[in-house]
Protein backbone atom coordinates (compact mmCIF):
# COMPACT_ATOMS: atom_id res chain seq x y z
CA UNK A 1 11.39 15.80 -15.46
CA UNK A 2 11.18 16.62 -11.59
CA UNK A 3 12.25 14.17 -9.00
CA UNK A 4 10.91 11.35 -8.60
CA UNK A 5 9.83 10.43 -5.41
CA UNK A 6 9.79 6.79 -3.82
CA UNK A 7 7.09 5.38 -1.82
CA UNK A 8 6.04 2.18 -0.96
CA UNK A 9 3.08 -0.45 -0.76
CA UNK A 10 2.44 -3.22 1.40
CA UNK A 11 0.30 -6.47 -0.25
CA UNK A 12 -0.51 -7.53 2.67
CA UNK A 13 -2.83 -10.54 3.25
CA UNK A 14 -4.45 -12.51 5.82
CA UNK A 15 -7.04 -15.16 5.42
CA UNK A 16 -7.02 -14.63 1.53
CA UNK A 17 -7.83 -10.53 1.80
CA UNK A 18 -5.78 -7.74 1.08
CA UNK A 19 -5.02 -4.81 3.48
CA UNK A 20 -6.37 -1.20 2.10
CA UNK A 21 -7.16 2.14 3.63
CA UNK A 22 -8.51 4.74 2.72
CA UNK A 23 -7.00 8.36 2.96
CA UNK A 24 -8.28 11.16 5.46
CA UNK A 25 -9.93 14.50 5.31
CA UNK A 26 -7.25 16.88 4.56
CA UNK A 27 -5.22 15.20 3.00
CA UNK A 28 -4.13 15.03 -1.05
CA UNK A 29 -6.19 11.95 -2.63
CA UNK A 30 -8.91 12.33 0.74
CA UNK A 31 -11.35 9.27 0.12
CA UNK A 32 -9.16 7.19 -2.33
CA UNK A 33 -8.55 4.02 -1.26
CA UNK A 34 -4.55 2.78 -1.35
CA UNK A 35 -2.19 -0.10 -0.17
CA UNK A 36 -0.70 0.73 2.83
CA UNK A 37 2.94 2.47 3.18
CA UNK A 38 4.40 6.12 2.32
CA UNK A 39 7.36 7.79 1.17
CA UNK A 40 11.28 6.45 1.59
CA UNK A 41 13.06 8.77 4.30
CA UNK A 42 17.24 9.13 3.69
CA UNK A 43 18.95 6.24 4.30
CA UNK A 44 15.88 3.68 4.46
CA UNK A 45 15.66 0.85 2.59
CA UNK A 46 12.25 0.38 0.96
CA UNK A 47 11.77 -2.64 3.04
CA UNK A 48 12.56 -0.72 6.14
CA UNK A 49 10.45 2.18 5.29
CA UNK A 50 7.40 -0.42 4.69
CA UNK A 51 7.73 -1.87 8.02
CA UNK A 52 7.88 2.01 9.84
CA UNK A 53 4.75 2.87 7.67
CA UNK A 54 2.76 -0.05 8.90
CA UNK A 55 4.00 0.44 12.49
CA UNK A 56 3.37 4.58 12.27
CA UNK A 57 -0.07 3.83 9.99
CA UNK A 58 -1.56 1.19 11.65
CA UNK A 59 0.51 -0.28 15.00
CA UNK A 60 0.85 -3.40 13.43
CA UNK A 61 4.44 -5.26 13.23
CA UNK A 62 5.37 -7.12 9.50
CA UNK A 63 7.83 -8.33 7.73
CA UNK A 64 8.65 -7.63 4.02
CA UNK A 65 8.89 -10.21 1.83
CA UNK A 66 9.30 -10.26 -1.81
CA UNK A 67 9.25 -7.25 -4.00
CA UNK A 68 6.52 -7.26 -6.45
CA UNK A 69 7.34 -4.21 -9.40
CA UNK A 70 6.79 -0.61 -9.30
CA UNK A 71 5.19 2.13 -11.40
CA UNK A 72 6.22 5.51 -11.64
CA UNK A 73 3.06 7.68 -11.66
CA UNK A 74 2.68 11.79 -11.94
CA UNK A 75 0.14 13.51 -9.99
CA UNK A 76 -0.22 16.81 -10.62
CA UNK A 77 2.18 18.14 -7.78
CA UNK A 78 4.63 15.70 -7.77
CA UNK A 79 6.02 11.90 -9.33
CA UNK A 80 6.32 9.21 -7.91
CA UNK A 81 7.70 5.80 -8.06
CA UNK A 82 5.53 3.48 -5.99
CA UNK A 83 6.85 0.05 -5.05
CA UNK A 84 5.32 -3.05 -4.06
CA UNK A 85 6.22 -5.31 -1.88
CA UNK A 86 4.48 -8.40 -0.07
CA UNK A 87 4.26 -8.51 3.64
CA UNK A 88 3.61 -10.29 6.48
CA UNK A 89 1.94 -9.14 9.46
CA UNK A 90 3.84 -10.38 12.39
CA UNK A 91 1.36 -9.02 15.26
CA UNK A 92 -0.62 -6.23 16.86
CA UNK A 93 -3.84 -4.95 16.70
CA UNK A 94 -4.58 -2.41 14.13
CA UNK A 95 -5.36 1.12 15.67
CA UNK A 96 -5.78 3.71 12.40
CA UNK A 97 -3.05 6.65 13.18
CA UNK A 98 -3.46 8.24 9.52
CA UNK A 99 -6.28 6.99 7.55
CA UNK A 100 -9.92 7.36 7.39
CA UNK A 101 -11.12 3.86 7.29
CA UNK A 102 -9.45 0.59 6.50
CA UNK A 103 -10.91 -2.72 4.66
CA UNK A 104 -9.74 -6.58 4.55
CA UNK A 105 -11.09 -7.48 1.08
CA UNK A 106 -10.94 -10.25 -1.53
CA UNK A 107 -9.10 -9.79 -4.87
CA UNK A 108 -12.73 -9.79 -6.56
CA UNK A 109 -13.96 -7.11 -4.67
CA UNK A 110 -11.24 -4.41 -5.52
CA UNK A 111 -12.79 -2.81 -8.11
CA UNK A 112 -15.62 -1.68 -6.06
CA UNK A 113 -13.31 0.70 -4.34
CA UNK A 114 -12.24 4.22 -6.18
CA UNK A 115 -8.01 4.03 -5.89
CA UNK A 116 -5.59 6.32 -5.81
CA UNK A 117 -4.04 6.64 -9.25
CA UNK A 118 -0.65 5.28 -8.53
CA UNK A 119 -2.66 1.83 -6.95
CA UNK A 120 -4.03 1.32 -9.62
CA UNK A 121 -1.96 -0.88 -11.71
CA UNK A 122 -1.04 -3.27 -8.83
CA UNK A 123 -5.28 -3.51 -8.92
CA UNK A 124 -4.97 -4.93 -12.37
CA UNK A 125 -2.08 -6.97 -11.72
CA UNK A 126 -4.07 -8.70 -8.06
CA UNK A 127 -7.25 -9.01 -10.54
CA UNK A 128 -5.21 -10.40 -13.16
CA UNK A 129 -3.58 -13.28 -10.73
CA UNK A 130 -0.33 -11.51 -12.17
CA UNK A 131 0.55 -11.22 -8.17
CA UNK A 132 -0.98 -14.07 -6.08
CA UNK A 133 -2.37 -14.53 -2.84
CA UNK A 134 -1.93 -17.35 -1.13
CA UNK A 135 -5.09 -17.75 0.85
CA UNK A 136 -3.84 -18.46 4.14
């Protein structure tokens, strides 16, 4: 097997919707819809990569909270391990830096968008109330 790659994923909520974006032109996956975050850099913790991705992504400040599972997923050009983690978005305006569009949207409406492979499974697990929301 090659090496597996870790990358992160915010589940991040406000008023009862969930944080996703959608990738760019150009890039691998362009118009699949994802969770926000990216790939671990040496020496980061996934928490602290999380936080950097949402600041780099989408200017916004949060803080990580609890870790919610991973699932290790192999495109065809590379695996990866993608991790979930709950956050909290602590304040700033969101200004898109590296995605095409981005959506606040209720658990029910998730399924309307076309994910990225690797999301996938932390879809089903949102749907499934197998990771809550609180609502706030």
């Amino acid at each position: 097997m090659e090496k597996i790659v870790k990358v992160t994923a915010a589940i991040l909520e406000k008023n009862g919707r969930i944080l996703i974006a959608q990738r760019k032109r150009g890039d691998r996956l362009a118009g699949k819809w994802e969770f926000p975050g990216g790939k671990i850099e040496p020496g980061e913790t996934p928490q602290i990569c999380l936080a950097r991705e949402l600041k780099e992504e989408f200017e916004i400040d949060a803080t990580i909270g609890d870790y919610l599972g991973s699932h290790i997923h192999r495109y065809e050009h590379i695996w990866i391990e993608l991790m979930a983690y709950r956050a909290y978005w602590v304040n700033g305006a969101i200004k898109m830096n590296d995605h095409k569009a981005y959506r606040w949207v209720a658990i029910g409406q998730l399924r309307g968008f076309d994910f990225a492979p690797a999301d996938i499974p932390f879809v089903k697990k949102l749907e499934k109330g197998q990771v809550a929301i609180s609502g706030k």
